[in-house]
C-alpha atoms as a PDB file:
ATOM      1  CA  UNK A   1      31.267  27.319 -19.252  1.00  0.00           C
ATOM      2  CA  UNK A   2      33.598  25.507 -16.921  1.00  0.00           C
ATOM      3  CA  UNK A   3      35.847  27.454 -14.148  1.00  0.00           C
ATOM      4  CA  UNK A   4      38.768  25.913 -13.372  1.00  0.00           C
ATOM      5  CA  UNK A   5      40.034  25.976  -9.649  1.00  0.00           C
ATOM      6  CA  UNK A   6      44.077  26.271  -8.428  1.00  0.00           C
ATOM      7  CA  UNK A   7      44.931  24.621  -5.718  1.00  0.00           C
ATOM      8  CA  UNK A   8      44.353  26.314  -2.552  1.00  0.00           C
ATOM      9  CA  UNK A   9      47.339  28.953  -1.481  1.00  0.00           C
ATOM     10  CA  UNK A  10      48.360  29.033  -4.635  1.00  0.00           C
ATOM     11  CA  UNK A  11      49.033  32.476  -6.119  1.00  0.00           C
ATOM     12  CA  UNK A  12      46.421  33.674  -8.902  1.00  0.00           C
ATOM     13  CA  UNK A  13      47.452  32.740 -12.131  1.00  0.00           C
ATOM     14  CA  UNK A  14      46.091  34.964 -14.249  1.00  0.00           C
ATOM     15  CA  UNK A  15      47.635  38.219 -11.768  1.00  0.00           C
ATOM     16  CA  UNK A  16      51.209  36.306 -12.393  1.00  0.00           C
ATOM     17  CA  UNK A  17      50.119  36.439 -16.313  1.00  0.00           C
ATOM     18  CA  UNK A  18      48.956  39.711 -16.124  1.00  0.00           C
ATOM     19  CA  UNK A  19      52.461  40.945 -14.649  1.00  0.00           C
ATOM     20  CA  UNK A  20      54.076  38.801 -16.604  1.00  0.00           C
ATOM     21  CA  UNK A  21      52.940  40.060 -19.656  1.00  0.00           C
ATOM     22  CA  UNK A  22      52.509  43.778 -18.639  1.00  0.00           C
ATOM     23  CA  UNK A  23      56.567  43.657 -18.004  1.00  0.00           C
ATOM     24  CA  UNK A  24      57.438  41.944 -21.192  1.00  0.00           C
ATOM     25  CA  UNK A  25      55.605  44.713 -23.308  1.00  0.00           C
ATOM     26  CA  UNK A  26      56.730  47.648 -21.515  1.00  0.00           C
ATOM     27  CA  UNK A  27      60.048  46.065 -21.953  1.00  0.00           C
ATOM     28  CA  UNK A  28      60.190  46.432 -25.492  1.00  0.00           C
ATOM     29  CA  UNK A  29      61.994  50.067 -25.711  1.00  0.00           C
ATOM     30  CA  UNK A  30      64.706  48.997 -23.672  1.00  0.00           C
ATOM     31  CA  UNK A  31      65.968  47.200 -26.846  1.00  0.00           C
ATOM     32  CA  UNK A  32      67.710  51.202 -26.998  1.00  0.00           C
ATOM     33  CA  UNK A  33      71.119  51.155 -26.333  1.00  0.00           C
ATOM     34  CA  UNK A  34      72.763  54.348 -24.307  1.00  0.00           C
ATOM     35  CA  UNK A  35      76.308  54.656 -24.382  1.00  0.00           C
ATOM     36  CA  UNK A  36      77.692  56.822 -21.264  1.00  0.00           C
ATOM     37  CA  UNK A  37      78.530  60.448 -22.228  1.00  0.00           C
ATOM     38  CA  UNK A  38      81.724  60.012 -20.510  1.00  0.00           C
ATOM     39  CA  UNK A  39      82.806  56.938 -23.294  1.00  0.00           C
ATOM     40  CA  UNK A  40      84.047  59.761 -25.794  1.00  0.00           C
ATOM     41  CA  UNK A  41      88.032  59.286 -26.252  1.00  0.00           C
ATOM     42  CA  UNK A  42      88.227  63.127 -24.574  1.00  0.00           C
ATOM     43  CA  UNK A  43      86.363  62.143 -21.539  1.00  0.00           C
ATOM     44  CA  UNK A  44      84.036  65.170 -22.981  1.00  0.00           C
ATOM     45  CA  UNK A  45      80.311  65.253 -22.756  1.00  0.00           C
ATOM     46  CA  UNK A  46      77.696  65.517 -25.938  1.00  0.00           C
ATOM     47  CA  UNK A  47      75.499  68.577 -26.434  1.00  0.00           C
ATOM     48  CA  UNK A  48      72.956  66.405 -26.864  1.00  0.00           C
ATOM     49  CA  UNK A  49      72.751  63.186 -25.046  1.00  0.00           C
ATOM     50  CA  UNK A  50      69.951  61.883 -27.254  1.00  0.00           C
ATOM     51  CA  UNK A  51      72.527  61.796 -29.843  1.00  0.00           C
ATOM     52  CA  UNK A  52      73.722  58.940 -28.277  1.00  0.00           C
ATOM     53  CA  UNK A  53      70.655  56.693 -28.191  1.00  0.00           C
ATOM     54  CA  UNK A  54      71.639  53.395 -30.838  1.00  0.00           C
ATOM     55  CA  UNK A  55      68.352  51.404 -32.230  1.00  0.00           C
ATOM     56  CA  UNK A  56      69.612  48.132 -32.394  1.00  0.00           C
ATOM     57  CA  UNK A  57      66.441  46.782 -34.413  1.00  0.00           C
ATOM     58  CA  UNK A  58      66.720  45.936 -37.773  1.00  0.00           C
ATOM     59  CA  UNK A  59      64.266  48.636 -40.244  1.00  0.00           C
ATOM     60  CA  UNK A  60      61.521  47.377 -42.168  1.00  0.00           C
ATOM     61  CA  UNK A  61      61.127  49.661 -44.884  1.00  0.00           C
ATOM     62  CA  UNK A  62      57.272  49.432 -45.543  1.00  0.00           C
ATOM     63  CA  UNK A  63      54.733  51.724 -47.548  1.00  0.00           C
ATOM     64  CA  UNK A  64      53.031  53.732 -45.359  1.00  0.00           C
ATOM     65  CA  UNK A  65      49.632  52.584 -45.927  1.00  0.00           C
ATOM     66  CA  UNK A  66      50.950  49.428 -44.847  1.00  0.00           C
ATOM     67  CA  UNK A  67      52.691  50.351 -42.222  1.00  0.00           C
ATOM     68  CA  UNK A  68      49.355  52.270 -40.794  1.00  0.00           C
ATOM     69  CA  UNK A  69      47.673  48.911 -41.400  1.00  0.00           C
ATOM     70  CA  UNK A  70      50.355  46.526 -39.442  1.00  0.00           C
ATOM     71  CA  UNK A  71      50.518  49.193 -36.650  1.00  0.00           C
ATOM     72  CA  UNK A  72      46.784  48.840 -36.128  1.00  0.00           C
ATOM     73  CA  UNK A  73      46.954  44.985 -36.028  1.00  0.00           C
ATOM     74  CA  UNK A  74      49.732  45.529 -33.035  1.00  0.00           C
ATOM     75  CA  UNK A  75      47.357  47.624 -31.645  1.00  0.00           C
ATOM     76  CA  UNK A  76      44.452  45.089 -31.860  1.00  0.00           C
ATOM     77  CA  UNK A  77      46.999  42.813 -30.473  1.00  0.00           C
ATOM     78  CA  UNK A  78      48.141  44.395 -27.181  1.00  0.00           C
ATOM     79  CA  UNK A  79      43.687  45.030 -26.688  1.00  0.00           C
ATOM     80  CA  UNK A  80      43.276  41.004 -27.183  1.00  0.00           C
ATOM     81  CA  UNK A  81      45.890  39.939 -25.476  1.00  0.00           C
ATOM     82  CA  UNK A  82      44.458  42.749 -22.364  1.00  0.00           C
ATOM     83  CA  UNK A  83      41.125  40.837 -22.914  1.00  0.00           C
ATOM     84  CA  UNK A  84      42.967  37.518 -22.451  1.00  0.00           C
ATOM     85  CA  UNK A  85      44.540  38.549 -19.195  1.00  0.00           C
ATOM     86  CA  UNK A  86      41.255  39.236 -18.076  1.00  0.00           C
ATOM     87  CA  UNK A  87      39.495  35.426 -18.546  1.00  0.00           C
ATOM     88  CA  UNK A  88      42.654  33.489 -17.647  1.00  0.00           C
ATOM     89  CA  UNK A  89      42.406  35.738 -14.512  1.00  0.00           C
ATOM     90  CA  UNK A  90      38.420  34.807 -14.227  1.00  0.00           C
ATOM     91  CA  UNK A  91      39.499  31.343 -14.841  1.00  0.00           C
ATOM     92  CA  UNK A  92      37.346  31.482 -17.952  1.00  0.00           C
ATOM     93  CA  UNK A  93      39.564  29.274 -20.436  1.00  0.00           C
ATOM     94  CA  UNK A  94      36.207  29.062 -23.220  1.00  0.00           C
ATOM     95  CA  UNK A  95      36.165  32.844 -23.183  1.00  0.00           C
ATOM     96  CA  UNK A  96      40.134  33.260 -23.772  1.00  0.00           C
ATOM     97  CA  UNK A  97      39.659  30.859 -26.436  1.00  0.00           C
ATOM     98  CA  UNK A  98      36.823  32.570 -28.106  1.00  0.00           C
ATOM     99  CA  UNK A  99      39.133  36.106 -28.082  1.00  0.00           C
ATOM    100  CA  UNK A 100      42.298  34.541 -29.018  1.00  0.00           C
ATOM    101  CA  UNK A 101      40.728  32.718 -31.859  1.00  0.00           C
ATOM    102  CA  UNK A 102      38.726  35.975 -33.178  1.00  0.00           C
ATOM    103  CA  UNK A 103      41.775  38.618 -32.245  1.00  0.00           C
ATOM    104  CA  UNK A 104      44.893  36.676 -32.915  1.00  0.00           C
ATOM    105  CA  UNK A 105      44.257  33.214 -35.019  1.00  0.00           C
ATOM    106  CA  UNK A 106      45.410  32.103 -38.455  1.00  0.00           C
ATOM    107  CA  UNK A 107      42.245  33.602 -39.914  1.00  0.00           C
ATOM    108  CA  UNK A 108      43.127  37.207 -39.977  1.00  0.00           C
ATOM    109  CA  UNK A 109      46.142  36.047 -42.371  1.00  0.00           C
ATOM    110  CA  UNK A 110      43.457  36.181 -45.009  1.00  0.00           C
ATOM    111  CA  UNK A 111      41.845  39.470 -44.115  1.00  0.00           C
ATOM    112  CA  UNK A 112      43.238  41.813 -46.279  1.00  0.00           C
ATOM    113  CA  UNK A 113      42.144  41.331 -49.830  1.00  0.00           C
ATOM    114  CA  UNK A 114      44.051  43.704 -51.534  1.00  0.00           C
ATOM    115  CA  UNK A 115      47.832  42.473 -52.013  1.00  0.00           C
ATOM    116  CA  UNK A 116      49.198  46.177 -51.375  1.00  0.00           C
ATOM    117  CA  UNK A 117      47.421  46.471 -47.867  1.00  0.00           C
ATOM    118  CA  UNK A 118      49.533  43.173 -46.749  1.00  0.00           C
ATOM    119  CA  UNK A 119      51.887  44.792 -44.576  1.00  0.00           C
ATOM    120  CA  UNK A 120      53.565  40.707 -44.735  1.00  0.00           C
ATOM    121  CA  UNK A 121      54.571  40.748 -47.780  1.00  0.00           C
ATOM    122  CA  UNK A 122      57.280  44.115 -47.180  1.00  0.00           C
ATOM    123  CA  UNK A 123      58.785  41.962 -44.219  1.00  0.00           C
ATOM    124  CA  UNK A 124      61.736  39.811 -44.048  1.00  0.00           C
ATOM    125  CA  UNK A 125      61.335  36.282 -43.850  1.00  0.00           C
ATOM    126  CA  UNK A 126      62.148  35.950 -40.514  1.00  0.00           C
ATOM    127  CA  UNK A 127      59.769  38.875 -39.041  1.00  0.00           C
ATOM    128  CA  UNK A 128      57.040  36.821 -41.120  1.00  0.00           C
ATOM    129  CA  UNK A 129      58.098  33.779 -39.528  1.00  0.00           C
ATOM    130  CA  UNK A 130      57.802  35.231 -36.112  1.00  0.00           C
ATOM    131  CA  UNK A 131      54.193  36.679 -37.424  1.00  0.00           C
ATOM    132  CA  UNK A 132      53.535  32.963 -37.897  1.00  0.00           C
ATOM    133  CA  UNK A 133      55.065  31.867 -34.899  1.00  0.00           C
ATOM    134  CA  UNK A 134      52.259  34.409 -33.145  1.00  0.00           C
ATOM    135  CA  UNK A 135      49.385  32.863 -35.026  1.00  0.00           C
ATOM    136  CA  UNK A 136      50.113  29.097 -34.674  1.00  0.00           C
ATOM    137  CA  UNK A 137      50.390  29.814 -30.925  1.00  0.00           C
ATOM    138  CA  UNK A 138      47.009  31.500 -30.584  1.00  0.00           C
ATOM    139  CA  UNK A 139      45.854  28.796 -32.412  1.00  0.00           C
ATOM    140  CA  UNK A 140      46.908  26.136 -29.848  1.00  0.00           C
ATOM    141  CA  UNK A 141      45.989  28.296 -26.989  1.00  0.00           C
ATOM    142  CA  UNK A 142      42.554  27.908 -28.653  1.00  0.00           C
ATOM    143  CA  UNK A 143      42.801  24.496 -28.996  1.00  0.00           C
ATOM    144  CA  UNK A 144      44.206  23.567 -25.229  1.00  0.00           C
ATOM    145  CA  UNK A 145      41.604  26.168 -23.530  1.00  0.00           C
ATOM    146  CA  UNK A 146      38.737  24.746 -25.385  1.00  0.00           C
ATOM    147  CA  UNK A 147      40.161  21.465 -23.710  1.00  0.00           C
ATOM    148  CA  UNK A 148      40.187  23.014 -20.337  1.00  0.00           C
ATOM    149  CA  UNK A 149      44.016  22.220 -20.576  1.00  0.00           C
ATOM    150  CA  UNK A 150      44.956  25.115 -17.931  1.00  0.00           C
ATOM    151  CA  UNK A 151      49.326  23.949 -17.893  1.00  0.00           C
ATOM    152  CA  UNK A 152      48.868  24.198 -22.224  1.00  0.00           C
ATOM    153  CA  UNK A 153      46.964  27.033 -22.258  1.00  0.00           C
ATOM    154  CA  UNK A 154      49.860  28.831 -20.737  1.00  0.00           C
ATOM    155  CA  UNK A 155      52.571  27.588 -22.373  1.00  0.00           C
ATOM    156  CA  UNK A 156      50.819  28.613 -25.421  1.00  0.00           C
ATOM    157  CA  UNK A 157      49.748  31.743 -23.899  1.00  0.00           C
ATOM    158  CA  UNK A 158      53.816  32.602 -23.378  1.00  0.00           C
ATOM    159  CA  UNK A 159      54.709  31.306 -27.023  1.00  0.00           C
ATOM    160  CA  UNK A 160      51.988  34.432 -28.216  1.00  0.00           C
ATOM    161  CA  UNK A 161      53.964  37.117 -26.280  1.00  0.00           C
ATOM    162  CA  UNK A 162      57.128  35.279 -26.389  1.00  0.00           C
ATOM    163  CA  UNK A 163      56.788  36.337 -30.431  1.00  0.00           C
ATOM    164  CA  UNK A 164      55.343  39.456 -30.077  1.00  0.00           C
ATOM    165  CA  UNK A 165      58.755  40.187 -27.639  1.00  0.00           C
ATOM    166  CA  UNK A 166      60.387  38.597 -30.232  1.00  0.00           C
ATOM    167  CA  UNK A 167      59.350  41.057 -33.398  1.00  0.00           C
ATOM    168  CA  UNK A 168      59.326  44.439 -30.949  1.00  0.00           C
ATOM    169  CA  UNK A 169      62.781  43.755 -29.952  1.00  0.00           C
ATOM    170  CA  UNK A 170      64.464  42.592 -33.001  1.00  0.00           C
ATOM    171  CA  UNK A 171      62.631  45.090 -35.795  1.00  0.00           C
ATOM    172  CA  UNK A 172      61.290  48.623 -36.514  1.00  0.00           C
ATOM    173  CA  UNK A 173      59.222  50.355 -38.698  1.00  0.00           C
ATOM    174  CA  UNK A 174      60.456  53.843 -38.554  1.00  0.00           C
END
């Protein structure tokens, strides 16, 4: 396996991925609005301020075996893109490639069998497309690691968590 070298004085950039990255997912929540307690007409304060928390992602309404099935993918997804982190911060692009294609590639489209496990087919057409959007990017990370292509790798690399952001921010599932 080939390591690839930056330039010398030049920050790691696999610890800029890893923060990168690490921000962008625990910035999902903050897609929760919180209007002041003070906006009410009466300048009065809610008994509750959680009453005042608005969701502004669109709900998925999906079975919950489904849902179970689609939250264990995301799952799977935040422990291969962790894994990722880890080789583009070794410098080991074959590696990355080998875990993106296994964890994240076009293949796992196909791995559920049984129509009613398929959390895709409960989703709007544009949270599928996004799902697509996430696959067809791993797939050319894949591609431009196995090349040793460090500049595609990571612009492929942010077009994976650019559509995970994407889907956290813009839908829900309860």
């Amino acid at each position: 396996m080939s390591k690839l070298q930056s330039p010398p004085g030049t920050p790691s950039t696999g610890k800029k991925l890893l923060w990168l990255v690490t921000l962008a997912v625990l910035s999902a929540p903050l897609a929760v609005y919180c209007e002041s307690p003070k906006d009410h007409i009466d300048g009065t304060e809610a008994a509750e301020p959680e009453s005042h928390l608005i969701d502004l992602r669109s709900y998925v309404e999906i079975p919950e075996k489904a849902r179970r099935i689609l939250q264990e993918d995301m799952l799977d997804h935040l422990a291969v893109l962790n894994e990722i982190n880890r080789y583009l911060a070794e410098n080991d692009l074959p590696a990355a490639a080998d875990v993106a294609e296994t964890g994240m590639g076009r293949s796992l489209l196909s791995k559920y069998q049984d129509e009613e496990m398929r959390p895709g087919r409960y989703m709007p057409k544009e949270m599928r497309e996004i799902g697509w959007e996430l696959h067809n990017a791993a797939a050319q990370f894949v591609t431009a690691a196995r090349q040793g292509n460090l500049q595609k790798t990571l612009l492929a690399y942010q077009r994976i968590t650019s559509a995970c952001v994407a889907c956290h921010y813009s839908y829900r599932t309860r």
